[in-house]
C-alpha atoms as a PDB file:
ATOM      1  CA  UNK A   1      48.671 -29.639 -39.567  1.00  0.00           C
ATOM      2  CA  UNK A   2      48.215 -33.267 -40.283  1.00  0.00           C
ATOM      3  CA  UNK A   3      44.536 -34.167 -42.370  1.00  0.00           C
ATOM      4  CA  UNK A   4      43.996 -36.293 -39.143  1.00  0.00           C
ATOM      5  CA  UNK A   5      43.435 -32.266 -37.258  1.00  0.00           C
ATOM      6  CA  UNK A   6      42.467 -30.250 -39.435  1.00  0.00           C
ATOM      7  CA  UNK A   7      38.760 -29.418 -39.018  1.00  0.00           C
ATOM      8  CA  UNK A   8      36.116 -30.939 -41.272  1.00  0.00           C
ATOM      9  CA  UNK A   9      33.630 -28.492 -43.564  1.00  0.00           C
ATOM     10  CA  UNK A  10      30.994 -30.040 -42.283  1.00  0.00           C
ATOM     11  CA  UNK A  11      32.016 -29.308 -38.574  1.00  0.00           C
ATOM     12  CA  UNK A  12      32.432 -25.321 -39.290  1.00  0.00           C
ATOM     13  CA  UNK A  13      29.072 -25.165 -40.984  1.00  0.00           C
ATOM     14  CA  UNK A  14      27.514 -26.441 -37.399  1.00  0.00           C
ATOM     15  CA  UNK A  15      29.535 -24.035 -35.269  1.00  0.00           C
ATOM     16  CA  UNK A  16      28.582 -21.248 -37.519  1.00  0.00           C
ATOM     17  CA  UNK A  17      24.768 -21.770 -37.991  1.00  0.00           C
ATOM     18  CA  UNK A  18      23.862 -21.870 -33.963  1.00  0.00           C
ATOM     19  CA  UNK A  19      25.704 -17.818 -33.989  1.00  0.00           C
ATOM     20  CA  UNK A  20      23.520 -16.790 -37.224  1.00  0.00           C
ATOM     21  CA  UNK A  21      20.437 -17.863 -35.346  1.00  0.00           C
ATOM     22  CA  UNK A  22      21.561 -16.380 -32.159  1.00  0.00           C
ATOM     23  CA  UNK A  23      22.447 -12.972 -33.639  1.00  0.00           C
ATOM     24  CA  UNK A  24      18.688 -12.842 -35.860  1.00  0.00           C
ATOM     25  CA  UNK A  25      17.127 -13.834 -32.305  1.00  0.00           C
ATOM     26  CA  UNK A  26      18.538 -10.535 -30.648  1.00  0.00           C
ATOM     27  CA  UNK A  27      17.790  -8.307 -33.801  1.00  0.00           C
ATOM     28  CA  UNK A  28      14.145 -10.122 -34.316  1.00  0.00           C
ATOM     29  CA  UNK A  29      13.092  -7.271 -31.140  1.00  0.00           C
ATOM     30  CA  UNK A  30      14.672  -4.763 -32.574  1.00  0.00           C
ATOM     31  CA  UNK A  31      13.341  -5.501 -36.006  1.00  0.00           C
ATOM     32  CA  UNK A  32       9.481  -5.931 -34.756  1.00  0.00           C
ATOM     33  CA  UNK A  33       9.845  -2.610 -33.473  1.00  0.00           C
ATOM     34  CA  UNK A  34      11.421  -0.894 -36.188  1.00  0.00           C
ATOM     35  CA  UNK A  35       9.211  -2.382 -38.489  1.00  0.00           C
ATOM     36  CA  UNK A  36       5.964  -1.464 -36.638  1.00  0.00           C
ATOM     37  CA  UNK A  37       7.331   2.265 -35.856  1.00  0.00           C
ATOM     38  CA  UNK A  38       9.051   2.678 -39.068  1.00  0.00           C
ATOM     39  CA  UNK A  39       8.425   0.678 -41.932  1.00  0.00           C
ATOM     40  CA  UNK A  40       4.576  -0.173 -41.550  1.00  0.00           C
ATOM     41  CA  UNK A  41       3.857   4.080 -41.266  1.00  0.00           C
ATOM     42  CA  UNK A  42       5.232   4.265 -44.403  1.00  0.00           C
ATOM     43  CA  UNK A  43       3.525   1.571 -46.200  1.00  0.00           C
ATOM     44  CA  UNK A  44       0.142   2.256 -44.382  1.00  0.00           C
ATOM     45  CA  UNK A  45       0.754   5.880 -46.040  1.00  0.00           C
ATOM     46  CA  UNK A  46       1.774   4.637 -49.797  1.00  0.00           C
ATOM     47  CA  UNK A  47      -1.532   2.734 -49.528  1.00  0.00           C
ATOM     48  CA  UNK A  48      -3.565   5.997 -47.713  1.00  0.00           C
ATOM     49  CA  UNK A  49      -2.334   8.004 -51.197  1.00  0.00           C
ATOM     50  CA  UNK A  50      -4.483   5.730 -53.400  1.00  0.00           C
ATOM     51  CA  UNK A  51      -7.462   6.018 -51.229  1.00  0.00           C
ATOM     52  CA  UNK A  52      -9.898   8.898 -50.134  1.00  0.00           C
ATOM     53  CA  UNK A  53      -9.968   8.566 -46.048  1.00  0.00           C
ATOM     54  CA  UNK A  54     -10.768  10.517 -43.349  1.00  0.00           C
ATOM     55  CA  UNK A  55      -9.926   7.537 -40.900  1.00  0.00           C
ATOM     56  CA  UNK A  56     -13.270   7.045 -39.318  1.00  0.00           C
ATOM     57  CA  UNK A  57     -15.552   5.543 -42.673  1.00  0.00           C
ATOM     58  CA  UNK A  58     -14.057   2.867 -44.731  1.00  0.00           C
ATOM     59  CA  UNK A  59     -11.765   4.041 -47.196  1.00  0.00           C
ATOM     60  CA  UNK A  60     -11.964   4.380 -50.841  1.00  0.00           C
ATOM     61  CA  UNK A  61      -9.727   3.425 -53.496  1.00  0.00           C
ATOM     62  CA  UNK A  62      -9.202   6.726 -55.832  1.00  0.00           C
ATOM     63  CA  UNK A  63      -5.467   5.615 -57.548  1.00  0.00           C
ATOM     64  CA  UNK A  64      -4.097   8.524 -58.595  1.00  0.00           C
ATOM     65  CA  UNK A  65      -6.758  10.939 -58.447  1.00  0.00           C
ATOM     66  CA  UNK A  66      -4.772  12.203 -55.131  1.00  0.00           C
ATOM     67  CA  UNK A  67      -1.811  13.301 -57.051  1.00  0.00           C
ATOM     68  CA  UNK A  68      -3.348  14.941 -59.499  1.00  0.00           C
ATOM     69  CA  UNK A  69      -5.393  16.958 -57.267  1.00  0.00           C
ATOM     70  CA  UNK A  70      -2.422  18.062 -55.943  1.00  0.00           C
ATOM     71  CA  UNK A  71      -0.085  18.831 -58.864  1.00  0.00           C
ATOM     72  CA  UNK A  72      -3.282  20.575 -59.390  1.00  0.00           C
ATOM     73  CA  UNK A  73      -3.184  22.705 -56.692  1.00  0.00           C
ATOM     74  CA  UNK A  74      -2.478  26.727 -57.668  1.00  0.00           C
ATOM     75  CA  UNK A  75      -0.585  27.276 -54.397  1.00  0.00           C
ATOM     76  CA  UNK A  76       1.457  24.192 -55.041  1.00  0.00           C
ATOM     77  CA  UNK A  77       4.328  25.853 -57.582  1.00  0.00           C
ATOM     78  CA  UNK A  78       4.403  29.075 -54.617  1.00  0.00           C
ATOM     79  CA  UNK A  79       4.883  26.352 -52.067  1.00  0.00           C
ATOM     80  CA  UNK A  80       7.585  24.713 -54.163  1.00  0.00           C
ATOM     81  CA  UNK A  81       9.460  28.311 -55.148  1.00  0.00           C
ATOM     82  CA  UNK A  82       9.255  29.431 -50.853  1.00  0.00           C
ATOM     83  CA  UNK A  83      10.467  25.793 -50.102  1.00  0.00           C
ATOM     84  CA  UNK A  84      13.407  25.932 -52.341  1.00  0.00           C
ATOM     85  CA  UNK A  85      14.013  29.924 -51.558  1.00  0.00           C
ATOM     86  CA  UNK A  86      14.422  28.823 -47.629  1.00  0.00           C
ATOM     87  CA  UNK A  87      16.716  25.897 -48.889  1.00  0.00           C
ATOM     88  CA  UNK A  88      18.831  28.708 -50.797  1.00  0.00           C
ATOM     89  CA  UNK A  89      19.217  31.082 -47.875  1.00  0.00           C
ATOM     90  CA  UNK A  90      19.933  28.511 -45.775  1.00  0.00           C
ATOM     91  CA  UNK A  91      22.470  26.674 -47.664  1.00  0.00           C
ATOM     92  CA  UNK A  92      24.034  30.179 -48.056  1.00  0.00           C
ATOM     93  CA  UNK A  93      24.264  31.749 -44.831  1.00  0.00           C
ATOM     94  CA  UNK A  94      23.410  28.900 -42.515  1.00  0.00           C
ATOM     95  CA  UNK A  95      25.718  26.105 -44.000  1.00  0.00           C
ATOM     96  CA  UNK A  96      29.172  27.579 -43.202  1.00  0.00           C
ATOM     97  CA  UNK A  97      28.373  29.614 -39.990  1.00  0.00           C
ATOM     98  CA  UNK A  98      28.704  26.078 -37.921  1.00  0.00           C
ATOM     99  CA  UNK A  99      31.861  25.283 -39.650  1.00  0.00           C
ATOM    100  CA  UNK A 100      33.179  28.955 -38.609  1.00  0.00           C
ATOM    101  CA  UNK A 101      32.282  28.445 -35.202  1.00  0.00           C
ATOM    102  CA  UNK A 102      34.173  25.429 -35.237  1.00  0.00           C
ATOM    103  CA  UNK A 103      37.243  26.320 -36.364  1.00  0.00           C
ATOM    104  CA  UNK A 104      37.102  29.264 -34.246  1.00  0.00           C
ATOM    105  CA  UNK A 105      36.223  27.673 -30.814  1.00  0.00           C
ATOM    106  CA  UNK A 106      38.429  25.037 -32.082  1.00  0.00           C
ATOM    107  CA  UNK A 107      41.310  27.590 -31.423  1.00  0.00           C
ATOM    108  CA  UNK A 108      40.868  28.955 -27.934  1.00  0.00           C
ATOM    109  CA  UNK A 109      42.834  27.860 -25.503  1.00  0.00           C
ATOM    110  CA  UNK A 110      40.257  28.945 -22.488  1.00  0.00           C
ATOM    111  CA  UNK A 111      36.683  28.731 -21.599  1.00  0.00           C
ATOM    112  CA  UNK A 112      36.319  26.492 -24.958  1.00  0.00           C
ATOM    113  CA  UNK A 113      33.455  24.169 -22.834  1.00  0.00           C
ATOM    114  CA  UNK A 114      31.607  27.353 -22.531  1.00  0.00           C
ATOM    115  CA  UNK A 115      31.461  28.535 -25.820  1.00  0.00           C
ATOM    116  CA  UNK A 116      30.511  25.001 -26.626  1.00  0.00           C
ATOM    117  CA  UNK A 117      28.222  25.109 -24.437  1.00  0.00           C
ATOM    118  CA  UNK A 118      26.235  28.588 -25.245  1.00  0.00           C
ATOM    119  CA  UNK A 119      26.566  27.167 -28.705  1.00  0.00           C
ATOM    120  CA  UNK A 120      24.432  23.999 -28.262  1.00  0.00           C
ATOM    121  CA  UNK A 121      21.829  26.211 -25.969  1.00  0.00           C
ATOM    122  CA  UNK A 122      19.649  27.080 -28.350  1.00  0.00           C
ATOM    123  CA  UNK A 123      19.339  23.374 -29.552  1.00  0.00           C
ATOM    124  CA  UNK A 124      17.853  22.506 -26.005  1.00  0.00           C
ATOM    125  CA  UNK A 125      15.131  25.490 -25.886  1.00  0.00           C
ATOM    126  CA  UNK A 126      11.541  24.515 -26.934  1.00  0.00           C
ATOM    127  CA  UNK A 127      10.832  25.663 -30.749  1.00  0.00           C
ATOM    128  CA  UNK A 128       7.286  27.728 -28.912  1.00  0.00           C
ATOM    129  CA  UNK A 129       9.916  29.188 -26.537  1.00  0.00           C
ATOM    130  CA  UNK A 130      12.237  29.954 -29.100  1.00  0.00           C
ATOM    131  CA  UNK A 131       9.504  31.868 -31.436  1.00  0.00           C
ATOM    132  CA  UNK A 132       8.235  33.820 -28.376  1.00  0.00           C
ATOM    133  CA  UNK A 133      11.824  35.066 -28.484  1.00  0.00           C
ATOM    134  CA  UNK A 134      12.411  35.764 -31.576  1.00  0.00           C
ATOM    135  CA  UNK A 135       9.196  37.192 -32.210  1.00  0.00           C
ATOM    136  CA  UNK A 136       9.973  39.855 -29.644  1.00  0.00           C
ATOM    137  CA  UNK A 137      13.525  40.475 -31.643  1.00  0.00           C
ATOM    138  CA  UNK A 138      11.022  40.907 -34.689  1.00  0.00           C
ATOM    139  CA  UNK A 139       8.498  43.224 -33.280  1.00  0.00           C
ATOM    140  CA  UNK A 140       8.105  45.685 -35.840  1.00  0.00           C
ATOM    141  CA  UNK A 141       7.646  48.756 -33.214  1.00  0.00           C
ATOM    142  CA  UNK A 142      10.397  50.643 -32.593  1.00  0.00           C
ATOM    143  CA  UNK A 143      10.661  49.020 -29.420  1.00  0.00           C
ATOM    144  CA  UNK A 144      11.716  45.749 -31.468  1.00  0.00           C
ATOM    145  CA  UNK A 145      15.446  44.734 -30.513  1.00  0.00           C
ATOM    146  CA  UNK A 146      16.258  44.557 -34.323  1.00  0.00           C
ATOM    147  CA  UNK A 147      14.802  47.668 -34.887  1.00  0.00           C
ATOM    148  CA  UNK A 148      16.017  49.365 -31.970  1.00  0.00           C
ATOM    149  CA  UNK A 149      19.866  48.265 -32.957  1.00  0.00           C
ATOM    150  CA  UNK A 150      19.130  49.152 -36.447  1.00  0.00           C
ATOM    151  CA  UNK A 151      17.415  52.596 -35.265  1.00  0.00           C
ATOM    152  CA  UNK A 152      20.853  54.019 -33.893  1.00  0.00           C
ATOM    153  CA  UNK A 153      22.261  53.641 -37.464  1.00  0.00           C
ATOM    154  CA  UNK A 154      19.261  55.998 -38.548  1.00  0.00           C
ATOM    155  CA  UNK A 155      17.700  52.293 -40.441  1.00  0.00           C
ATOM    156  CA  UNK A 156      14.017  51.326 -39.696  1.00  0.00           C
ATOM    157  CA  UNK A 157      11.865  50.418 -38.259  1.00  0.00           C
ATOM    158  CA  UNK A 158      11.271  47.569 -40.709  1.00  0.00           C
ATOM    159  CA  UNK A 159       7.903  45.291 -40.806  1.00  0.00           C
ATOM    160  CA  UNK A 160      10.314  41.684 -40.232  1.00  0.00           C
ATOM    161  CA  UNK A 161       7.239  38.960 -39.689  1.00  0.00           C
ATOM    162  CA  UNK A 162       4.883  41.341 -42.513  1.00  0.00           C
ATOM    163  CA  UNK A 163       6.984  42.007 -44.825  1.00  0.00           C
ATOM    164  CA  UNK A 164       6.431  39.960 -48.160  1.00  0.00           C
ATOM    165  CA  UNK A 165      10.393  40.273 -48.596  1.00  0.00           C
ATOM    166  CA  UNK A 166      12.055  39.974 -44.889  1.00  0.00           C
ATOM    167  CA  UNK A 167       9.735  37.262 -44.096  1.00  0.00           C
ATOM    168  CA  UNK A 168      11.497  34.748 -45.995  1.00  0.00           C
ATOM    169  CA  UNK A 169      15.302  35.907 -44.462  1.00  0.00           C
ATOM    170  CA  UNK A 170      13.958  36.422 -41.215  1.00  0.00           C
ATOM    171  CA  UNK A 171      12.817  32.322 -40.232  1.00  0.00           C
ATOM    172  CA  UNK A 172      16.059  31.792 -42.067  1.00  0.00           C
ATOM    173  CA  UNK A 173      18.085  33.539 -39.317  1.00  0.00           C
ATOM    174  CA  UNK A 174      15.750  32.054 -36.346  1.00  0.00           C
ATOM    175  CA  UNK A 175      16.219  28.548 -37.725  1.00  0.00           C
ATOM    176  CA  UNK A 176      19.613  28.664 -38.048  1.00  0.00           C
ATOM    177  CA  UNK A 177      20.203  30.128 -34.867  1.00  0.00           C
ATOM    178  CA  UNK A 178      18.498  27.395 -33.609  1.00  0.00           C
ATOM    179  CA  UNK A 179      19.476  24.427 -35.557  1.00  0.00           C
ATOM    180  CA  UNK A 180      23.478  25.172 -35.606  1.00  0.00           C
ATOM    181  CA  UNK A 181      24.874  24.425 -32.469  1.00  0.00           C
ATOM    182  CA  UNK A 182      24.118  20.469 -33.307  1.00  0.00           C
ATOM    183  CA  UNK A 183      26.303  21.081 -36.422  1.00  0.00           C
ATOM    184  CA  UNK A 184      28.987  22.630 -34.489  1.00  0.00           C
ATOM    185  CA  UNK A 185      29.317  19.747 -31.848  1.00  0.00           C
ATOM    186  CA  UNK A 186      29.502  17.691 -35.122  1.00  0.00           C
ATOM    187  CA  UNK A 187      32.341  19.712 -36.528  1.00  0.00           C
ATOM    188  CA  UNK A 188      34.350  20.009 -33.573  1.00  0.00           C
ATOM    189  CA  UNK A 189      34.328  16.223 -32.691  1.00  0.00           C
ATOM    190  CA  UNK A 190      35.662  15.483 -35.961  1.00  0.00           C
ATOM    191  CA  UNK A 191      38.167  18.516 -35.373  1.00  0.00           C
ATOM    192  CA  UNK A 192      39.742  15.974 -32.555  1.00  0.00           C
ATOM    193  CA  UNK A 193      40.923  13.755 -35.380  1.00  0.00           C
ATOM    194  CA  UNK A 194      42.887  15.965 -36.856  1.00  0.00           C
ATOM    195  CA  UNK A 195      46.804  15.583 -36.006  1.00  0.00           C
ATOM    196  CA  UNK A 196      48.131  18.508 -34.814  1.00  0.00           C
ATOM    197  CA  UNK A 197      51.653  17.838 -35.928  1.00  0.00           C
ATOM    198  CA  UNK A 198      49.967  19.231 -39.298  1.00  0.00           C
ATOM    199  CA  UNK A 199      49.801  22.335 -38.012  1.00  0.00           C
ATOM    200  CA  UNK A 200      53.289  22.662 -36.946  1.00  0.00           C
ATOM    201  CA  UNK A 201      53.920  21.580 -40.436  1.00  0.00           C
ATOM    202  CA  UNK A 202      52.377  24.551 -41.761  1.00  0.00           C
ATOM    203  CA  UNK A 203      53.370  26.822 -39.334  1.00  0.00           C
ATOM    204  CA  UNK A 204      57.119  26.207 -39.917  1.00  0.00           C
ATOM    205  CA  UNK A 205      56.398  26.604 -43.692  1.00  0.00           C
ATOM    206  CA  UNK A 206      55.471  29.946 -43.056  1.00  0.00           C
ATOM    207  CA  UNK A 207      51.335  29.532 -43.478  1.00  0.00           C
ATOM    208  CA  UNK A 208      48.979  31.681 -42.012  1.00  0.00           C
ATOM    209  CA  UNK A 209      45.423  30.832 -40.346  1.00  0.00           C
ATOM    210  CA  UNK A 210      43.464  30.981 -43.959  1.00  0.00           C
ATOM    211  CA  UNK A 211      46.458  28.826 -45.479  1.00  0.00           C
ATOM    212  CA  UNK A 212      45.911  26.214 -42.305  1.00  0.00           C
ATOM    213  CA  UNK A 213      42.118  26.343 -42.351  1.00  0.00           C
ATOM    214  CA  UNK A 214      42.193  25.629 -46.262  1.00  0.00           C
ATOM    215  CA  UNK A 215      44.898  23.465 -46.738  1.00  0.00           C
ATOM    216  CA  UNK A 216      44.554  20.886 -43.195  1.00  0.00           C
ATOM    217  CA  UNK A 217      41.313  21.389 -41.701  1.00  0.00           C
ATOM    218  CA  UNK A 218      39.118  21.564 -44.430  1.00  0.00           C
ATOM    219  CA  UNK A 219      39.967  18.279 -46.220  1.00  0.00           C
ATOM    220  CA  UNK A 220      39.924  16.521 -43.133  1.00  0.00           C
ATOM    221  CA  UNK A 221      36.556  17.368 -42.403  1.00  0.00           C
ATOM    222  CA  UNK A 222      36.007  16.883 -46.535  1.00  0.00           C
ATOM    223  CA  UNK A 223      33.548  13.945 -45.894  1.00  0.00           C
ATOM    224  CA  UNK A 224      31.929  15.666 -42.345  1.00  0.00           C
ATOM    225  CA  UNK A 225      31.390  18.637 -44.719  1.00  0.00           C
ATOM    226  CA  UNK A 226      29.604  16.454 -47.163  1.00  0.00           C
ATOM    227  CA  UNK A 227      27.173  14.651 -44.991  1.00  0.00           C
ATOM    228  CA  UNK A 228      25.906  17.817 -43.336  1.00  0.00           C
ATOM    229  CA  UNK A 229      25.547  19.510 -46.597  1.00  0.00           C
ATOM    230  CA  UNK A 230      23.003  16.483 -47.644  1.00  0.00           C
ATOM    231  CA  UNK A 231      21.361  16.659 -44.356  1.00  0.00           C
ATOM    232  CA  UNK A 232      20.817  20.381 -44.197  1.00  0.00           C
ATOM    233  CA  UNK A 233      19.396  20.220 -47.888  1.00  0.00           C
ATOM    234  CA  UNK A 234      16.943  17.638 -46.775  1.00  0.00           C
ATOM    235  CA  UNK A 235      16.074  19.392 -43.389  1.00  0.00           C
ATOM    236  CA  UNK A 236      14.999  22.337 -44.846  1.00  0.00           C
ATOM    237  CA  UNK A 237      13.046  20.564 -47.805  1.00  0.00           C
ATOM    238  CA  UNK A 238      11.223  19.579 -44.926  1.00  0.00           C
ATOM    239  CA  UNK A 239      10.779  23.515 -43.223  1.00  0.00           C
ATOM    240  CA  UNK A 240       7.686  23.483 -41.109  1.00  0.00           C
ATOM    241  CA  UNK A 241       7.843  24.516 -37.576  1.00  0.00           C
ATOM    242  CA  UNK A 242       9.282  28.338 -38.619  1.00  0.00           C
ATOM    243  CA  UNK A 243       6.163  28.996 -41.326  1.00  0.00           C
ATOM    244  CA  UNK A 244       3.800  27.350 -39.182  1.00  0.00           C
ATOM    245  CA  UNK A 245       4.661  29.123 -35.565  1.00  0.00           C
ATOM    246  CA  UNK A 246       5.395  32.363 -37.057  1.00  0.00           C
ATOM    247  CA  UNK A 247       3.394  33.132 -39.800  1.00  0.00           C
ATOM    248  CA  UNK A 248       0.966  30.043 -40.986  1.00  0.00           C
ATOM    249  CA  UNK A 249       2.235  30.199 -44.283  1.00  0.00           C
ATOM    250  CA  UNK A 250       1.842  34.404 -44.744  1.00  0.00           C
ATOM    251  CA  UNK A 251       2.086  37.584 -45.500  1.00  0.00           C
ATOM    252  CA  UNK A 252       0.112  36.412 -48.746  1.00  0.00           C
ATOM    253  CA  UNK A 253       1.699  32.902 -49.151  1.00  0.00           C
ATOM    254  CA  UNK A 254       4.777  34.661 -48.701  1.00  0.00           C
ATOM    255  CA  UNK A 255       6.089  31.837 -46.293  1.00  0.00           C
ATOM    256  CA  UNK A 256       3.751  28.793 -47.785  1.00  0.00           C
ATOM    257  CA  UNK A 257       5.799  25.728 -47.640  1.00  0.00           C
ATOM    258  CA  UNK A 258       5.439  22.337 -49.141  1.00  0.00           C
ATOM    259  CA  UNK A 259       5.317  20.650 -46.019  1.00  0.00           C
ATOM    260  CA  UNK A 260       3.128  23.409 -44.277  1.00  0.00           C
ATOM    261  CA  UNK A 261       0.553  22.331 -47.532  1.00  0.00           C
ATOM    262  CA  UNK A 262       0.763  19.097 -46.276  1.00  0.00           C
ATOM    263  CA  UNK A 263      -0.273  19.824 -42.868  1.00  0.00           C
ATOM    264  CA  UNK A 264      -3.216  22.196 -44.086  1.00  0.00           C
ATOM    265  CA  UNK A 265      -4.602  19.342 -46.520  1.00  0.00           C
ATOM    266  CA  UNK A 266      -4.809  17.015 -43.166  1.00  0.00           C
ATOM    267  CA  UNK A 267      -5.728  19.570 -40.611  1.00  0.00           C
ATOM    268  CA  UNK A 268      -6.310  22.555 -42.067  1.00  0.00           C
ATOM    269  CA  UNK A 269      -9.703  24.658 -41.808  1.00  0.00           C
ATOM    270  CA  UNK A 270     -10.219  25.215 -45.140  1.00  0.00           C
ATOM    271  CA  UNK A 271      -9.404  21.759 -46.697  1.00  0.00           C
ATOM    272  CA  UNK A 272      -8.482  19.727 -43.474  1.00  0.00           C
ATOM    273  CA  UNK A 273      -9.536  15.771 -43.558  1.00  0.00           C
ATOM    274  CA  UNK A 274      -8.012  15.087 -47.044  1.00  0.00           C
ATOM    275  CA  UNK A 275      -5.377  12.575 -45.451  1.00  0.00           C
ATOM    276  CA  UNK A 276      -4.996  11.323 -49.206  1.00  0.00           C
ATOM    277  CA  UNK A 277      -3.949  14.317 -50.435  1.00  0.00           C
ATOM    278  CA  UNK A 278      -1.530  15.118 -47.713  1.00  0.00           C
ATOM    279  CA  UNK A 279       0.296  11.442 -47.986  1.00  0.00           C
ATOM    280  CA  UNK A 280       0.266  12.003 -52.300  1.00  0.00           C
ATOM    281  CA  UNK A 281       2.531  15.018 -51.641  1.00  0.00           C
ATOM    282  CA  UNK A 282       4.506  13.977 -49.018  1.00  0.00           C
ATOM    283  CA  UNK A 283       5.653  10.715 -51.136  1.00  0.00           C
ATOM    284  CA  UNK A 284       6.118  13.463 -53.691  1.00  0.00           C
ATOM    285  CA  UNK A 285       8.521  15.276 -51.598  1.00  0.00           C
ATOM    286  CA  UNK A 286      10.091  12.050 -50.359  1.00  0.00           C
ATOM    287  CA  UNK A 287      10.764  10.807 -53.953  1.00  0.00           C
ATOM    288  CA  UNK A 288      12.306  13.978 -55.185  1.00  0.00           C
ATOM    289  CA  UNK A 289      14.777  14.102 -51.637  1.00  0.00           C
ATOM    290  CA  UNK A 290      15.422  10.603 -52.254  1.00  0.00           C
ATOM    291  CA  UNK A 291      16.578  11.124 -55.871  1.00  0.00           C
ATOM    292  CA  UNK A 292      17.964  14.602 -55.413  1.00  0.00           C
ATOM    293  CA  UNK A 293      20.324  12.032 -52.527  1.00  0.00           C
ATOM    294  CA  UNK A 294      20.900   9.574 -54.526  1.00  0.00           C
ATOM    295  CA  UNK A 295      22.405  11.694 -57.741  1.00  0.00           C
ATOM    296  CA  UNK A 296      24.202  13.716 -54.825  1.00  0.00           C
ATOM    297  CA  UNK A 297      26.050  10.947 -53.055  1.00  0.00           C
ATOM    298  CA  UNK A 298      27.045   9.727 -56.583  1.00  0.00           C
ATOM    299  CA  UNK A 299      28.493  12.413 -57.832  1.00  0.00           C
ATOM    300  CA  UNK A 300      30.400  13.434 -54.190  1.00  0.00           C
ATOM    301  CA  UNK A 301      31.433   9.337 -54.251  1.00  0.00           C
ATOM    302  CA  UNK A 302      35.032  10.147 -55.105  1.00  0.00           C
ATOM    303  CA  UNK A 303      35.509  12.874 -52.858  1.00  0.00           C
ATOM    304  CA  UNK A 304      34.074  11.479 -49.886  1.00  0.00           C
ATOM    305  CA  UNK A 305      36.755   8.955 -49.653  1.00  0.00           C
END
């Protein structure tokens, strides 16, 4: 190319800038509504934890009498211990049940779309539909369907919902019943990806199904596995709908969650209207996920690449 064709600086900086402008044009929409759904909430509520409210007089600015109200709070270190207790269960016995399911629906060779199907069902039914359901599986009568199962084993019947120590277990097993068919439409997309001439590989070098699972389809879905491990840590940080609809927080605080304190310190009957309190410990929680996320994702770095 001669110096007499070849295209100017100048001349690419003006074909160039009309594009930028174009492309912040068609986000500026996007960005007002993000912005006024999103990003103003949370500001409006960093501001609300510095001031005593109850959004009808003017507010007053407290600083950080909020937060020390509620690290102050007796029931907080029971609603810490029940939060992280739910996190536990769940991370043990809900975490690799959608990764099972997976793997094993991943295998059939018929009627997969139905299993996939009954799988994601419970993720469609209303949460208030799927407590009156449950709650009927937990009736502590004999006429309970737990019970009744366990009852032919000579077992029972056992108080589920009032017990101070099958409470906990029991929302575990309701919200993960609930919550894993998302997980396992997750898994089994990425499950696509994975070439099946691997398999063959194995299978002539004389693996079985554990040696296949472990050694092919588990590092393929490495970073999959990684993202809903974050994700299922942070949802049930964040456990409210189970304590609330099922037991309010009981048998004696048994159930008493940080999130469910934040709702009772906005609405409750006792303490309901102190808005300042409730944003002071939800920032609290949000700080600790966000740091507990960002010390995770740096030490899984290397592995999720």
């Amino acid at each position: 190319m001669t110096a007499a064709t070849k295209p100017s600086p100048v001349r690419r900086r003006r074909v160039r800038a009309p594009r930028g402008l174009g492309g912040v044009v068609f986000l500026l929409p996007m960005l007002l509504v993000f912005g006024m759904f999103s990003w103003w909430p949370i500001i409006k509520s960093v501001v609300m934890s510095f001031q005593a409210t109850n959004l009808v007089e003017p507010a007053r600015w407290v600083g950080l009498d909020n937060f020390r109200t509620v690290l102050a709070d007796p029931d907080l270190p029971t609603a810490v211990q029940n939060t992280g207790y739910f996190a536990l269960l769940a991370l043990i016995f809900g975490y690799p049940m959608p990764l099972f399911l997976a793997v094993v629906m991943n295998d059939l060779r018929r009627a997969r779309g139905l299993y996939t199907v009954l799988a994601y069902l419970p993720v469609v039914i209303p949460p208030a539909v799927a407590v009156l359901l449950w709650r009927f599986f937990y009736d502590a009568g004999s006429t309970g369907v737990f019970n009744t199962i366990l009852g032919w084993i000579g077992l029972g019947p056992f108080h589920w919902l009032e017990s101070t120590s099958l409470v906990m277990p029991a929302l575990v097993l309701e919200a993960t019943w609930a919550a894993a068919g998302g997980t396992v439409i997750i898994y089994l997309a990425a499950l696509v990806s994975v070439p099946p001439e691997l398999y063959d590989a194995a299978e002539v070098d004389g693996a079985g199904v554990w040696r296949k699972i472990w050694h092919v389809t588990l590092p393929h879905l490495r970073s999959i596995m990684l993202i809903t491990l974050i994700l299922q840590v942070i949802g049930t940080a964040q456990v409210f709908l189970e304590p609330y609809l099922f037991t309010d927080g009981g048998p004696d605080n048994a159930t008493l969650t940080v999130l469910l304190m934040v709702y009772n310190y906005a609405f409750g009957n006792t303490t309901g209207g102190a808005y300042g309190e409730a944003t002071a410990l939800s920032l609290m929680l949000a700080a600790v996920l966000a740091i507990l996320s960002a010390i995770y994702f740096r030490l899984t770095r290397s592995w999720s690449s």
